[in-house]
N, C-alpha and C. Protein backbone atom coordinates (compact mmCIF):
# COMPACT_ATOMS: atom_id res chain seq x y z
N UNK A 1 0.85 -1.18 0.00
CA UNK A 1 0.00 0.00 0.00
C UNK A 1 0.88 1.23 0.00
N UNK A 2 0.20 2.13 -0.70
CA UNK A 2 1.21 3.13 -0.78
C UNK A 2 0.57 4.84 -0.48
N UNK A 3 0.78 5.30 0.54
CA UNK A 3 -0.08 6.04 0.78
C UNK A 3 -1.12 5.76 1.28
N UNK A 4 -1.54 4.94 1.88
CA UNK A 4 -2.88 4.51 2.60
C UNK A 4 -3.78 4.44 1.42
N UNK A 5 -3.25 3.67 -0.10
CA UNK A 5 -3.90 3.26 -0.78
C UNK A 5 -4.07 1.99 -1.44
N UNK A 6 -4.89 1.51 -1.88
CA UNK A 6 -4.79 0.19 -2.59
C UNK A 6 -4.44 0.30 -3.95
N UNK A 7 -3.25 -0.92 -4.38
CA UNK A 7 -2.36 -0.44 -5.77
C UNK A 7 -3.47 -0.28 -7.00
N UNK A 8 -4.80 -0.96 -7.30
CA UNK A 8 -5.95 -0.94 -8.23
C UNK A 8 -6.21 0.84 -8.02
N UNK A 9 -6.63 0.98 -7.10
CA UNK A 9 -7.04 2.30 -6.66
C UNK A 9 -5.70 3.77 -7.24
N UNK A 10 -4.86 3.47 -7.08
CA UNK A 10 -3.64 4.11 -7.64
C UNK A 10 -3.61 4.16 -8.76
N UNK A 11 -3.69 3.34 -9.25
CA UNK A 11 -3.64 2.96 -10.47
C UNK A 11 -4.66 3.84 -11.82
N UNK A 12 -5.83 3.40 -10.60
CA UNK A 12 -7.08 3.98 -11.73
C UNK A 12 -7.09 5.89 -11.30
N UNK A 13 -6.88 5.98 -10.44
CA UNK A 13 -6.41 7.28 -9.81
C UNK A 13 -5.60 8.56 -11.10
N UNK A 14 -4.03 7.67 -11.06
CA UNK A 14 -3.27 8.14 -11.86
C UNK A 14 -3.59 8.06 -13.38
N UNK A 15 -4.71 7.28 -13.72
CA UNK A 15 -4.99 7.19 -15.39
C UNK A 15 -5.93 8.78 -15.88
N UNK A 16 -6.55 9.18 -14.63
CA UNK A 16 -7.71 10.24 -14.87
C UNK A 16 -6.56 11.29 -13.90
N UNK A 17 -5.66 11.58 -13.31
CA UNK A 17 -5.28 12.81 -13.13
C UNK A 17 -4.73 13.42 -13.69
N UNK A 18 -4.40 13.13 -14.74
CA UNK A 18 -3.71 14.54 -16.23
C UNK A 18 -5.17 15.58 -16.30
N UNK A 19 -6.70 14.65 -16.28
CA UNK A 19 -7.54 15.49 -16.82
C UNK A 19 -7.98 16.65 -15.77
N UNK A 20 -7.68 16.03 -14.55
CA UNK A 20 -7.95 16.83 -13.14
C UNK A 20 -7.42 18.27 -13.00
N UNK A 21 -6.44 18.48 -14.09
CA UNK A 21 -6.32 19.98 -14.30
C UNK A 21 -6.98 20.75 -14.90
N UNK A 22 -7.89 20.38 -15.21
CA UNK A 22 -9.05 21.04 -16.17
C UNK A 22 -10.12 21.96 -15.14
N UNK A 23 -10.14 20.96 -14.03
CA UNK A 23 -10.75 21.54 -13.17
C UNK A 23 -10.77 23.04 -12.48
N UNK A 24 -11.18 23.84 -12.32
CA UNK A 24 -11.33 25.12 -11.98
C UNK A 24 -12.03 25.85 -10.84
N UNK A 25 -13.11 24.58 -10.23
CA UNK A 25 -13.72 25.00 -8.93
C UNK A 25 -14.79 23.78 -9.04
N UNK A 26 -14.62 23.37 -7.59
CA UNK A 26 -15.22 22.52 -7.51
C UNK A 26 -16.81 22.69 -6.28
N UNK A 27 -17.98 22.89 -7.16
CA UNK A 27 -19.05 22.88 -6.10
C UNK A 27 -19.34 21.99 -5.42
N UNK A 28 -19.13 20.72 -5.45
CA UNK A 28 -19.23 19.59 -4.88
C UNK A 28 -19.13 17.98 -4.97
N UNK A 29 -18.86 16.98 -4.32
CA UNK A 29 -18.11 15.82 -4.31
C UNK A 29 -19.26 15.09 -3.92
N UNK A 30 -19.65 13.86 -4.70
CA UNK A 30 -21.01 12.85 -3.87
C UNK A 30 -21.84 13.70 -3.59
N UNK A 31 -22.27 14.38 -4.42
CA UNK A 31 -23.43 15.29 -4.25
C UNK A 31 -24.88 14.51 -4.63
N UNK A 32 -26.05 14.59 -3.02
CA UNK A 32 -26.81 13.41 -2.97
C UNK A 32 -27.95 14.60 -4.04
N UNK A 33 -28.68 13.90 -5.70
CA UNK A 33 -29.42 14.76 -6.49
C UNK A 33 -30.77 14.00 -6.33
N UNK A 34 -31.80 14.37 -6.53
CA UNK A 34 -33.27 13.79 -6.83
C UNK A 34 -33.98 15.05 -7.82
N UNK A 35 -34.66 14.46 -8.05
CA UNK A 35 -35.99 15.17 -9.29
C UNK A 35 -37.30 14.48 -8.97
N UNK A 36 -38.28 15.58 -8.62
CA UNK A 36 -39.54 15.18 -8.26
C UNK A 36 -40.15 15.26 -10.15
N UNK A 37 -39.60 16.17 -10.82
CA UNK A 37 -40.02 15.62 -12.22
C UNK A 37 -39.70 15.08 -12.44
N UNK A 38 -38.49 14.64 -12.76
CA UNK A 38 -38.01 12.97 -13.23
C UNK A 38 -38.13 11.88 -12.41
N UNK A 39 -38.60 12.02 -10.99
CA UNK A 39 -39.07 10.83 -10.09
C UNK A 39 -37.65 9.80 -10.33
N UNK A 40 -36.55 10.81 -10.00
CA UNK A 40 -35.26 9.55 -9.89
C UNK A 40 -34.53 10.21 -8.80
N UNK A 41 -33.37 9.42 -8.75
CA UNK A 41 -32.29 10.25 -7.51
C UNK A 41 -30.79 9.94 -7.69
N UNK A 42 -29.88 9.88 -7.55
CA UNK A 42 -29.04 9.47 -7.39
C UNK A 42 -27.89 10.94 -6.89
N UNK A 43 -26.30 9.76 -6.96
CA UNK A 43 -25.35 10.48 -6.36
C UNK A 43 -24.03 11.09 -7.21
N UNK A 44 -24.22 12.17 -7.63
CA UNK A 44 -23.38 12.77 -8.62
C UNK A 44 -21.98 12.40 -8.20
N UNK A 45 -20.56 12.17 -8.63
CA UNK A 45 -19.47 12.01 -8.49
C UNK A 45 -18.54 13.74 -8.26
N UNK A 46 -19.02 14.65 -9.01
CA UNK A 46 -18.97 15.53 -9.04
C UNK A 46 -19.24 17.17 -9.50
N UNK A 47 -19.65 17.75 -8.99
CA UNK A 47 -20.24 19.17 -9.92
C UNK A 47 -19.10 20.18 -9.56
N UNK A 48 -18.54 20.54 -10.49
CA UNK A 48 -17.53 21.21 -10.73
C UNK A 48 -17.55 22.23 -12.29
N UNK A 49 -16.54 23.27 -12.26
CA UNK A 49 -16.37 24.17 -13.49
C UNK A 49 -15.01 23.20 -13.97
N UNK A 50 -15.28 22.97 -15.09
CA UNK A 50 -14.19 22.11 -15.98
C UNK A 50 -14.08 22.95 -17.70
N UNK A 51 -12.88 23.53 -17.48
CA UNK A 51 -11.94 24.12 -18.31
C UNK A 51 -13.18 25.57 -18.65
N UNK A 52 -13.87 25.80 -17.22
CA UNK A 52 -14.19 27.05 -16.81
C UNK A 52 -15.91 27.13 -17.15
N UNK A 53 -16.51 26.02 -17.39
CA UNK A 53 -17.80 25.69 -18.15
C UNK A 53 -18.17 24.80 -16.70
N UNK A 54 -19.48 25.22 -16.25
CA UNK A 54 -20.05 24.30 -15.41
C UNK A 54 -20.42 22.63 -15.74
N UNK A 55 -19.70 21.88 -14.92
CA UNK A 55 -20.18 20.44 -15.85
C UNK A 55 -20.28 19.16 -14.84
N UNK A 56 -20.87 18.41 -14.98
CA UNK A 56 -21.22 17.53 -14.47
C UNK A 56 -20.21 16.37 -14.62
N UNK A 57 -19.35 15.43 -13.95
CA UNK A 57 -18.01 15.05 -13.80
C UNK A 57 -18.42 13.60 -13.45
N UNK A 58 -18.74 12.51 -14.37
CA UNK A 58 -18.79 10.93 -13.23
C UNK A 58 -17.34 10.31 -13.86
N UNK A 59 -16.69 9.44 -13.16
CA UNK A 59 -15.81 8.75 -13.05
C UNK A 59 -16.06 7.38 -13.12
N UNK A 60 -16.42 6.95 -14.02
CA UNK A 60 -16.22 5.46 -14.77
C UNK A 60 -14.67 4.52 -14.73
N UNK A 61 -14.82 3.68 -13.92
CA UNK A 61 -13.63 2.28 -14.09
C UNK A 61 -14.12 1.03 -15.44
N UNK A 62 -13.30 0.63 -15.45
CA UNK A 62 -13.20 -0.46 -16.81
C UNK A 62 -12.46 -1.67 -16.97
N UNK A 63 -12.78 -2.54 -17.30
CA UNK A 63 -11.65 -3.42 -17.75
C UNK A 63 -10.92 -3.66 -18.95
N UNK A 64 -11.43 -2.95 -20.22
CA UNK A 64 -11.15 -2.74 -20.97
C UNK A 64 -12.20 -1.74 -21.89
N UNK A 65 -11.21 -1.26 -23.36
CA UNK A 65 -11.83 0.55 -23.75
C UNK A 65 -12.91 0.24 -24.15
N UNK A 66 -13.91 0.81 -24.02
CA UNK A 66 -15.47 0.85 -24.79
C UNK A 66 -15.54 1.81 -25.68
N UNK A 67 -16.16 1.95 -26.67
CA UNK A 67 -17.07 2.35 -28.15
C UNK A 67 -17.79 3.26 -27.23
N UNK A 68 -17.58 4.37 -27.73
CA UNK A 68 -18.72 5.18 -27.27
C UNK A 68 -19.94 5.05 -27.22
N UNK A 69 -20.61 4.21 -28.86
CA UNK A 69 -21.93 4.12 -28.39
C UNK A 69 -22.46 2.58 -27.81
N UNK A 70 -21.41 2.18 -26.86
CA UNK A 70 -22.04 1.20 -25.49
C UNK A 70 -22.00 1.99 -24.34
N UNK A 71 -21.76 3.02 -24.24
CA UNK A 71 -21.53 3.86 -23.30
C UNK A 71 -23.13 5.20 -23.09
N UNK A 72 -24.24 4.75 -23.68
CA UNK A 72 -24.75 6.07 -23.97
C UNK A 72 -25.23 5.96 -22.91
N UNK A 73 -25.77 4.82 -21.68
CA UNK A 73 -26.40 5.27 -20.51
C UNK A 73 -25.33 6.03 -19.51
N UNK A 74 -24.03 6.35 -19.86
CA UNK A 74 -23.21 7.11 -19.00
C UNK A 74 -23.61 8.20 -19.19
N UNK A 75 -24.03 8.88 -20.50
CA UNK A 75 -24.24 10.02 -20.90
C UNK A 75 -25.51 10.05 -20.46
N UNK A 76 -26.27 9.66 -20.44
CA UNK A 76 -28.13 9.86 -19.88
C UNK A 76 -28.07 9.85 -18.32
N UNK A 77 -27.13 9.17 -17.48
CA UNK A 77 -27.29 9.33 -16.55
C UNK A 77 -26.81 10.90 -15.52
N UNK A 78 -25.71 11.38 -16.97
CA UNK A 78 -24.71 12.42 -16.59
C UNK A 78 -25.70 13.52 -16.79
N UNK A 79 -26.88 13.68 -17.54
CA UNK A 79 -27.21 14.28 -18.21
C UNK A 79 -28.70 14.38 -17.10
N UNK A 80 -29.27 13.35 -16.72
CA UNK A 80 -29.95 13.45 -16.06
C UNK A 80 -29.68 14.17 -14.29
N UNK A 81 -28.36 13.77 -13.72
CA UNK A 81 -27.58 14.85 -12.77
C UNK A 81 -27.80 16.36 -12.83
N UNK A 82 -27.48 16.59 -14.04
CA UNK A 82 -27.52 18.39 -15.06
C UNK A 82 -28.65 18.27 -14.51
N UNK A 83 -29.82 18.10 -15.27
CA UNK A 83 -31.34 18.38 -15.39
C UNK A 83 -31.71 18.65 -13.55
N UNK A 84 -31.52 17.41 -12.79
CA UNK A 84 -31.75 17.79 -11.16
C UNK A 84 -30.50 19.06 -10.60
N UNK A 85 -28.98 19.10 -10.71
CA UNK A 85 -28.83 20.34 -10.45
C UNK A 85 -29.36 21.28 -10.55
N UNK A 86 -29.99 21.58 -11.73
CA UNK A 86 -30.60 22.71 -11.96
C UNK A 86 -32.15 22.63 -11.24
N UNK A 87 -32.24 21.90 -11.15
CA UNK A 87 -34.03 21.67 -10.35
C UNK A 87 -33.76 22.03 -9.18
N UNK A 88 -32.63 21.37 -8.75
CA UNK A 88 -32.46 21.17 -6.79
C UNK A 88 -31.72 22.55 -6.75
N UNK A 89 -30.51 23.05 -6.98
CA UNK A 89 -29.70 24.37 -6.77
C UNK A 89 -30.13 25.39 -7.87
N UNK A 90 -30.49 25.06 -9.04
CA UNK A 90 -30.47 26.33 -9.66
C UNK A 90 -29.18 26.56 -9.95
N UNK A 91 -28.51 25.29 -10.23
CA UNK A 91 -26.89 25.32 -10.70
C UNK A 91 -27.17 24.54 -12.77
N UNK A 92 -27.00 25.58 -13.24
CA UNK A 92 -27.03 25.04 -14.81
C UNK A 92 -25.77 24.65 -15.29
N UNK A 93 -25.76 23.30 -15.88
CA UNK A 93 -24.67 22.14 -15.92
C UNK A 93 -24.79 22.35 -17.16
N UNK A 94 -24.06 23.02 -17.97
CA UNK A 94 -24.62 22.85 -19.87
C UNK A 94 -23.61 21.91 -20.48
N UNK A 95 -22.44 21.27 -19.49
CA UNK A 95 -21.59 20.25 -20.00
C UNK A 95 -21.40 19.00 -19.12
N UNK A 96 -21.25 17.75 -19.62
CA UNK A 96 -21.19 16.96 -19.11
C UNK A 96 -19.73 16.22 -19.44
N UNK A 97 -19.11 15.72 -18.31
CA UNK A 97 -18.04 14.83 -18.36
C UNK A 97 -17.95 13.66 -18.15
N UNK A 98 -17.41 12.73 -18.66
CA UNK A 98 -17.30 10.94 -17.96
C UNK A 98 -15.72 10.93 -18.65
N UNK A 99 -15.31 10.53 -17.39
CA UNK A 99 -13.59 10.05 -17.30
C UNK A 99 -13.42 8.94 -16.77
N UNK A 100 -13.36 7.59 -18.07
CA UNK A 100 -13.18 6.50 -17.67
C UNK A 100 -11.66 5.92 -17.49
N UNK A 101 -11.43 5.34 -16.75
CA UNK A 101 -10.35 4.93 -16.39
C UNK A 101 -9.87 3.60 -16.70
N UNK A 102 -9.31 3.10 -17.70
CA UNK A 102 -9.35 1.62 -17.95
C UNK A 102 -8.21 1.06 -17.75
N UNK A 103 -8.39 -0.21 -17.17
CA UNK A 103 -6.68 -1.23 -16.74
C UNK A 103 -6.22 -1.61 -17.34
């Protein structure tokens, strides 16, 4: 362990921190979202300004690279986050991110 981390965890860590400079301010981490119009809920990974554009940030692991279009419920789910930020804070997400990390 290195750093009070597990080597998988390091690993997938260091594949997505080149993009982590993009970042510019971060409103929040596990941010708990729901929508009484969309009657869903879940837990954003992150809402943050990325390369200065408000955007919605999930962090996807892998075992190997995927095709973008097997990937489109990442984008509906990222997208559905946006839609409740803006319901719950009145925070408008007009970009969405997914930074997958693959071994």
């Amino acid at each position: 362990w290195k750093q009070d981390a597990m080597p998988f965890n390091l690993h997938s860590f260091n594949k997505i921190k080149p993009y982590l400079n993009n970042v510019n301010l971060v409103y929040g981490t596990e941010v708990p979202l729901w929508s009484k119009f969309l009657q869903t809920a879940g837990r954003c990974d992150l809402i943050c300004q990325y390369n200065k554009i408000n955007t919605i940030l999930d962090f996807k692991t892998a075992k190997k690279s995927k095709k973008e279009s097997y990937i489109k419920n990442y984008f509906l789910q990222a997208t559905a986050y946006s839609l409740m930020a803006l319901e719950r804070f009145d925070l408008f997400c007009p970009q969405i991110a997914v930074l997958i990390s693959v071994d």
